[in-house]
Every structure is written in structure tokens, then in C-alpha cells.
PDB file of N, CA and C in Angstrom:
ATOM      1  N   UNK A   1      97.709 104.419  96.489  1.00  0.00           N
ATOM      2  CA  UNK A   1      98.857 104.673  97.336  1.00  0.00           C
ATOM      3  C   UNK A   1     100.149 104.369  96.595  1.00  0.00           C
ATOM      4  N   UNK A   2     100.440 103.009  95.752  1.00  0.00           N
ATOM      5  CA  UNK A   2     101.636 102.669  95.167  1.00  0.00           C
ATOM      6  C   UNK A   2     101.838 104.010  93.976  1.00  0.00           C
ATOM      7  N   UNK A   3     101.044 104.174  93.369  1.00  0.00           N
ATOM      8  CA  UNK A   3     101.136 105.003  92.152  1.00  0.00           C
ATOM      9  C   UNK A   3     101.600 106.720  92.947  1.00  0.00           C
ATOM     10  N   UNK A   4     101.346 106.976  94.103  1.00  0.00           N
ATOM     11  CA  UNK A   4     101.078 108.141  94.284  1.00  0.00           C
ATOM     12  C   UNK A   4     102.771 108.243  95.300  1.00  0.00           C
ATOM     13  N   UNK A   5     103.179 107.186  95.352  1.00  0.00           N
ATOM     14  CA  UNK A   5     104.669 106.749  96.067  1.00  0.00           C
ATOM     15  C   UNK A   5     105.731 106.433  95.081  1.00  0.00           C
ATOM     16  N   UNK A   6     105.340 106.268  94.007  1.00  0.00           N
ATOM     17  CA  UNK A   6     106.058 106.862  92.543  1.00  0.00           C
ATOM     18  C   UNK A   6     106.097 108.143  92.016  1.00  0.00           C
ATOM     19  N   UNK A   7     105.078 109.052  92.377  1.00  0.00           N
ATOM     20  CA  UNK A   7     105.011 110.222  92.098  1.00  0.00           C
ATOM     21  C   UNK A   7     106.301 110.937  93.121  1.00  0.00           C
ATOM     22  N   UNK A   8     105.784 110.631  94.405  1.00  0.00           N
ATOM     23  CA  UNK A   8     106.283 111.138  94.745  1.00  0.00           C
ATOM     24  C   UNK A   8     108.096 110.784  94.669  1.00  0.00           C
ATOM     25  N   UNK A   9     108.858 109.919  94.607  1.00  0.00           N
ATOM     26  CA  UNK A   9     109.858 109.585  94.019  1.00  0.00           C
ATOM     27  C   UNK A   9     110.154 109.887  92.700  1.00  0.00           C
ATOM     28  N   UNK A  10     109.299 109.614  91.941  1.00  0.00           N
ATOM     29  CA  UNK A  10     110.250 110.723  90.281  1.00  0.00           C
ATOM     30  C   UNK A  10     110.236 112.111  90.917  1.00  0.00           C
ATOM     31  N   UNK A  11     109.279 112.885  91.674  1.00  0.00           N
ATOM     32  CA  UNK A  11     109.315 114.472  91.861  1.00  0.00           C
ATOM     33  C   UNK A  11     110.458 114.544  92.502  1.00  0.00           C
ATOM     34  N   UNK A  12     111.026 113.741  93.711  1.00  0.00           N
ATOM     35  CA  UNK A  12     111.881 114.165  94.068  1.00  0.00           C
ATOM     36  C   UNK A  12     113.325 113.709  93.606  1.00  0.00           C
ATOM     37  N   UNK A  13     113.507 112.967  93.016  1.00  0.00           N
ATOM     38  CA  UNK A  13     114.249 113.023  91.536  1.00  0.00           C
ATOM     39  C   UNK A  13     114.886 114.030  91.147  1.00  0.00           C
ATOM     40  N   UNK A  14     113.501 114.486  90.523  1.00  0.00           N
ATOM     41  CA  UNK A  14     113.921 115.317  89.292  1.00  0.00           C
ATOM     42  C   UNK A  14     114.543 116.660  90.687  1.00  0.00           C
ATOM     43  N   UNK A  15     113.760 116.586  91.472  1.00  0.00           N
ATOM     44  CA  UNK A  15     114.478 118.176  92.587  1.00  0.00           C
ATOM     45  C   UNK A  15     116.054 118.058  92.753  1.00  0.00           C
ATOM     46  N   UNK A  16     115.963 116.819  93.144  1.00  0.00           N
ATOM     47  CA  UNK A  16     117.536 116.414  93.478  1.00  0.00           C
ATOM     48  C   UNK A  16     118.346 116.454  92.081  1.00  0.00           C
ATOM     49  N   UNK A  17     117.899 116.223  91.032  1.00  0.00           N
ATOM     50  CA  UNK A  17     119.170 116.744  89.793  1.00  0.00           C
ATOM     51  C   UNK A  17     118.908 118.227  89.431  1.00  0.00           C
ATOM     52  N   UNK A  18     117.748 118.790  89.647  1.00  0.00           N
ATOM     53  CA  UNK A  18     117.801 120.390  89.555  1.00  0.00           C
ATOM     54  C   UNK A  18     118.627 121.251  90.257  1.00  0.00           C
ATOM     55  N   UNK A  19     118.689 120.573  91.534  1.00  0.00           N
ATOM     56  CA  UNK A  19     119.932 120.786  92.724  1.00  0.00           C
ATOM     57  C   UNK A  19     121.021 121.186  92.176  1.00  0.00           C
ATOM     58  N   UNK A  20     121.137 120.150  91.273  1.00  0.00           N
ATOM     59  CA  UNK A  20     122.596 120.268  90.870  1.00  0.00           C
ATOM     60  C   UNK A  20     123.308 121.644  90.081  1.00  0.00           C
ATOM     61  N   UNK A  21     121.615 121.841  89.056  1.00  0.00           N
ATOM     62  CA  UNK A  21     122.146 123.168  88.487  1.00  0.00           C
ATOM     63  C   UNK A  21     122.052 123.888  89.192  1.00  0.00           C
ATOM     64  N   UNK A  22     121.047 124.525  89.928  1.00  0.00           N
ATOM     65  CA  UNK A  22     120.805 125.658  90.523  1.00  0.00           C
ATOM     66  C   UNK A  22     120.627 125.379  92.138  1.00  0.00           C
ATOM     67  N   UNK A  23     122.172 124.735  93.082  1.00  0.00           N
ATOM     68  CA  UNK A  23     121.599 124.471  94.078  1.00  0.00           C
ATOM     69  C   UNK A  23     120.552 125.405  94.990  1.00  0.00           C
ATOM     70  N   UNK A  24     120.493 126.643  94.876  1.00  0.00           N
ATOM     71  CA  UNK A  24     119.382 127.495  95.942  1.00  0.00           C
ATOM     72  C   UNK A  24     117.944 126.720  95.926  1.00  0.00           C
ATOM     73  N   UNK A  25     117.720 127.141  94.284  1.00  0.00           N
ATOM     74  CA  UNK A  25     116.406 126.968  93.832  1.00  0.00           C
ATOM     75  C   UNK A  25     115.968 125.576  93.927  1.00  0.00           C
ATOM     76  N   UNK A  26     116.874 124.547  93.710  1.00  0.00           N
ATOM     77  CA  UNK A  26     117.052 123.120  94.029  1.00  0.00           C
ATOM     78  C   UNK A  26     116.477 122.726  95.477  1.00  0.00           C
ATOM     79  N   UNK A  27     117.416 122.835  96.263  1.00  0.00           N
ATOM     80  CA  UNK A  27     116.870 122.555  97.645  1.00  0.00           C
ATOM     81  C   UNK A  27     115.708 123.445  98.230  1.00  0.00           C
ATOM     82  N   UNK A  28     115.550 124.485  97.716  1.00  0.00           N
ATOM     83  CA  UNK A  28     114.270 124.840  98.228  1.00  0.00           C
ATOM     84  C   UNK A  28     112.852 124.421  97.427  1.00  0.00           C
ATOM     85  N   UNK A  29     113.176 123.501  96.234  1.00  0.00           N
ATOM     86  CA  UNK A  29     111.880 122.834  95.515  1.00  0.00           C
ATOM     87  C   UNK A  29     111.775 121.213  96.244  1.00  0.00           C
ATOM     88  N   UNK A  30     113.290 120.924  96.938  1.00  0.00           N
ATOM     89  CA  UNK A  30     113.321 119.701  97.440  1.00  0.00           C
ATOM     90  C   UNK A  30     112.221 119.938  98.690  1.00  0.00           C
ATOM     91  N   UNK A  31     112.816 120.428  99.710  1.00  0.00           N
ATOM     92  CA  UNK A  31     112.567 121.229 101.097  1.00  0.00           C
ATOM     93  C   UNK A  31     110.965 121.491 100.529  1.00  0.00           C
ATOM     94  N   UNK A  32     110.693 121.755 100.022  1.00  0.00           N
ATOM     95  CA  UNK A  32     108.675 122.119 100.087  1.00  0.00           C
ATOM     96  C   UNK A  32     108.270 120.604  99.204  1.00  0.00           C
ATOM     97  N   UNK A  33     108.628 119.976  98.589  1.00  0.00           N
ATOM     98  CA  UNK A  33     108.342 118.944  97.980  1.00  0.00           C
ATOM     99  C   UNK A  33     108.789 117.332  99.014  1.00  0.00           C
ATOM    100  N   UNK A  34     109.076 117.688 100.056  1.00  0.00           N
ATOM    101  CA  UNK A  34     109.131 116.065 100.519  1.00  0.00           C
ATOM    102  C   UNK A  34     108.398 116.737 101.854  1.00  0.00           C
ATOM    103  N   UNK A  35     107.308 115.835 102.499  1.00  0.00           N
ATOM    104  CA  UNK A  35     106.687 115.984 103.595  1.00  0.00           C
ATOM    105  C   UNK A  35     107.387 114.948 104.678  1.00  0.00           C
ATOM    106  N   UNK A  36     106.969 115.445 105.966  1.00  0.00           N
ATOM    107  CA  UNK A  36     107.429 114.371 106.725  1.00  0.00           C
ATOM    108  C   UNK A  36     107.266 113.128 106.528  1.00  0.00           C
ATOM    109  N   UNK A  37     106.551 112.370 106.086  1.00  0.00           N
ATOM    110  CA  UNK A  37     106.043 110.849 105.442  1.00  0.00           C
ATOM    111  C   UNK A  37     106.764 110.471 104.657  1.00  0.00           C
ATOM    112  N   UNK A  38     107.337 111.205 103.752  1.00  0.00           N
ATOM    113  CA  UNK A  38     107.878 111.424 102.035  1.00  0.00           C
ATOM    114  C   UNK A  38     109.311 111.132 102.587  1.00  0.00           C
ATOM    115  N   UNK A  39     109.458 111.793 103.469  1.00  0.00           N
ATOM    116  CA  UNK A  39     111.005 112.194 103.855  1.00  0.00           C
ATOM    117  C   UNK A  39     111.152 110.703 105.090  1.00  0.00           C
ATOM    118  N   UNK A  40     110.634 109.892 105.633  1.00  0.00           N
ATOM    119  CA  UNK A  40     111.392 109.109 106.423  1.00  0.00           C
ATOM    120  C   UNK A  40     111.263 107.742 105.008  1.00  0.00           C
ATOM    121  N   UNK A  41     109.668 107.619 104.408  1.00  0.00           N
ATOM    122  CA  UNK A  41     109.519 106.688 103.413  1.00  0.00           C
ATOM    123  C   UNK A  41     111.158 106.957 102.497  1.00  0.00           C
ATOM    124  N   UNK A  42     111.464 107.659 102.098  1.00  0.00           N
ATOM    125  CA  UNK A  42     112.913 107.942 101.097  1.00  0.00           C
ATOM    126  C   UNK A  42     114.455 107.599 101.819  1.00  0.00           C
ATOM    127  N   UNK A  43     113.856 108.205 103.116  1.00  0.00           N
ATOM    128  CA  UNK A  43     115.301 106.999 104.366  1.00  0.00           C
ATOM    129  C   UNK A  43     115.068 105.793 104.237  1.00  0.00           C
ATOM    130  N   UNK A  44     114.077 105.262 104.720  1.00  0.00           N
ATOM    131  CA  UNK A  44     113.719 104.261 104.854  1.00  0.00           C
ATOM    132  C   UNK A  44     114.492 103.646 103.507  1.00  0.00           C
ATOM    133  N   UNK A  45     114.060 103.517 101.967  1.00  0.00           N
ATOM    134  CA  UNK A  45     114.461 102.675 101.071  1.00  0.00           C
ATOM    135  C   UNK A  45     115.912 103.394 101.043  1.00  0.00           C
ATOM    136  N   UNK A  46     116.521 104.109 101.392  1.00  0.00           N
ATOM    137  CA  UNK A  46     117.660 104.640 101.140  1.00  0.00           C
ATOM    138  C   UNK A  46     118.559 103.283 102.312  1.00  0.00           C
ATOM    139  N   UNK A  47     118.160 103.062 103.322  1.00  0.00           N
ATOM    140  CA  UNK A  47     118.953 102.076 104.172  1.00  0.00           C
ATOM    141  C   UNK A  47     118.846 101.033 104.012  1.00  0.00           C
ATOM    142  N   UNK A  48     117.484 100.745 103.495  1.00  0.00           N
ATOM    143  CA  UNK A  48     117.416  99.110 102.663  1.00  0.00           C
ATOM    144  C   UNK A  48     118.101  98.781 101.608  1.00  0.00           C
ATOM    145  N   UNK A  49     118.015  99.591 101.125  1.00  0.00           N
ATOM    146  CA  UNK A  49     119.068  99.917  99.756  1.00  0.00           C
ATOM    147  C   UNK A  49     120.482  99.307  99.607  1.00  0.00           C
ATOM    148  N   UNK A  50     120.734 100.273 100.989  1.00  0.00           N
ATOM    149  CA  UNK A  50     122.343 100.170 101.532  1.00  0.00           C
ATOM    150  C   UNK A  50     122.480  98.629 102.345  1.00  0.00           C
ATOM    151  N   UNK A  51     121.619  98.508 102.883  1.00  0.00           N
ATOM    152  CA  UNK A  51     121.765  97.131 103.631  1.00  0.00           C
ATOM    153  C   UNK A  51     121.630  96.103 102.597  1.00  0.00           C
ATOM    154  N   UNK A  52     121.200  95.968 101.667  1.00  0.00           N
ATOM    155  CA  UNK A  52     120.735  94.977 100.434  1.00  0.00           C
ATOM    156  C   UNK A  52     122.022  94.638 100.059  1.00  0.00           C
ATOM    157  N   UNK A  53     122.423  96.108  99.177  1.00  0.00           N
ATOM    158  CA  UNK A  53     124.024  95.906  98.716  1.00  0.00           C
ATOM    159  C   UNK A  53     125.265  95.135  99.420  1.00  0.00           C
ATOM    160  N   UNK A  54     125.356  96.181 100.892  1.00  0.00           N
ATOM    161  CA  UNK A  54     126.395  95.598 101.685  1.00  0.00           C
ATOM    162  C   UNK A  54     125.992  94.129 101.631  1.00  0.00           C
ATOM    163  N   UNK A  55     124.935  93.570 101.995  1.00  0.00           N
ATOM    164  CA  UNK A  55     124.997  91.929 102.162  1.00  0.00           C
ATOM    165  C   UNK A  55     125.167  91.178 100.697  1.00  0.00           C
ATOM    166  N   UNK A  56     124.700  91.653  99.258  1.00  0.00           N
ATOM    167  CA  UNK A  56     125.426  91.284  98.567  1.00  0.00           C
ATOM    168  C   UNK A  56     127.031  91.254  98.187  1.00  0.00           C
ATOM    169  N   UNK A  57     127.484  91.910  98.675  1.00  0.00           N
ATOM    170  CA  UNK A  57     129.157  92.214  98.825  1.00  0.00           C
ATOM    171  C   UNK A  57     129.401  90.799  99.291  1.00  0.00           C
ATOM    172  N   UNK A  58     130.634  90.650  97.945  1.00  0.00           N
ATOM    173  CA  UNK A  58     131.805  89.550  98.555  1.00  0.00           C
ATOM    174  C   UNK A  58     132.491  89.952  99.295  1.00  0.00           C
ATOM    175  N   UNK A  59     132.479  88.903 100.547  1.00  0.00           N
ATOM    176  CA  UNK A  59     133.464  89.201 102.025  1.00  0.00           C
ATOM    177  C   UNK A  59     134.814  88.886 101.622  1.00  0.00           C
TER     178      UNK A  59
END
């Protein structure tokens, strides 16, 4: 499961900087490459993320 939750995070990676060149082709390799699981697991550390930081912030 851990190894296969790295996979899936470098793949979508690399979609999200392909984005950049070619947004069409980009978001539609993103869009078939994150499943519903894939896609709340990637919110999910995306708000922990954000919550981590903000509480490291000097007030």
C-alpha cells in the first residue's frame, strides 16, 4: 500500500508539470490518472500540509 501511494504521487506529479506544457493533454492525463481515493488521499495531505505550515508561522 505505502509503495503503491508513492506511485501514485510521483504519477501525479509528473501530470501536474506536463500541465504546464501542454495544458489540454495535461489535465486530461491528470483527470484519468487520479481516482476517487487518489483524489481525496492528495486533499487530504494537501490540508495537512497547509495546516502544518500555518501553525509553524511566527504570529
Amino acid at each position: 500500500m505505502k509503495g503503491r501511494f508513492g506511485d501514485v504521487l510521483v504519477g501525479t506529479a509528473g501530470d501536474m508539470a506536463g500541465t504546464v506544457v501542454d495544458p489540454r493533454q495535461g489535465l486530461s492525463k491528470l483527470r484519468s490518472a487520479l481516482s476517487g481515493r487518489a483524489a481525496v488521499m492528495l486533499a487530504a495531505g494537501l490540508a495537512l500540509g497547509y495546516l502544518v505550515a500555518r501553525s509553524r508561522r511566527a504570529p
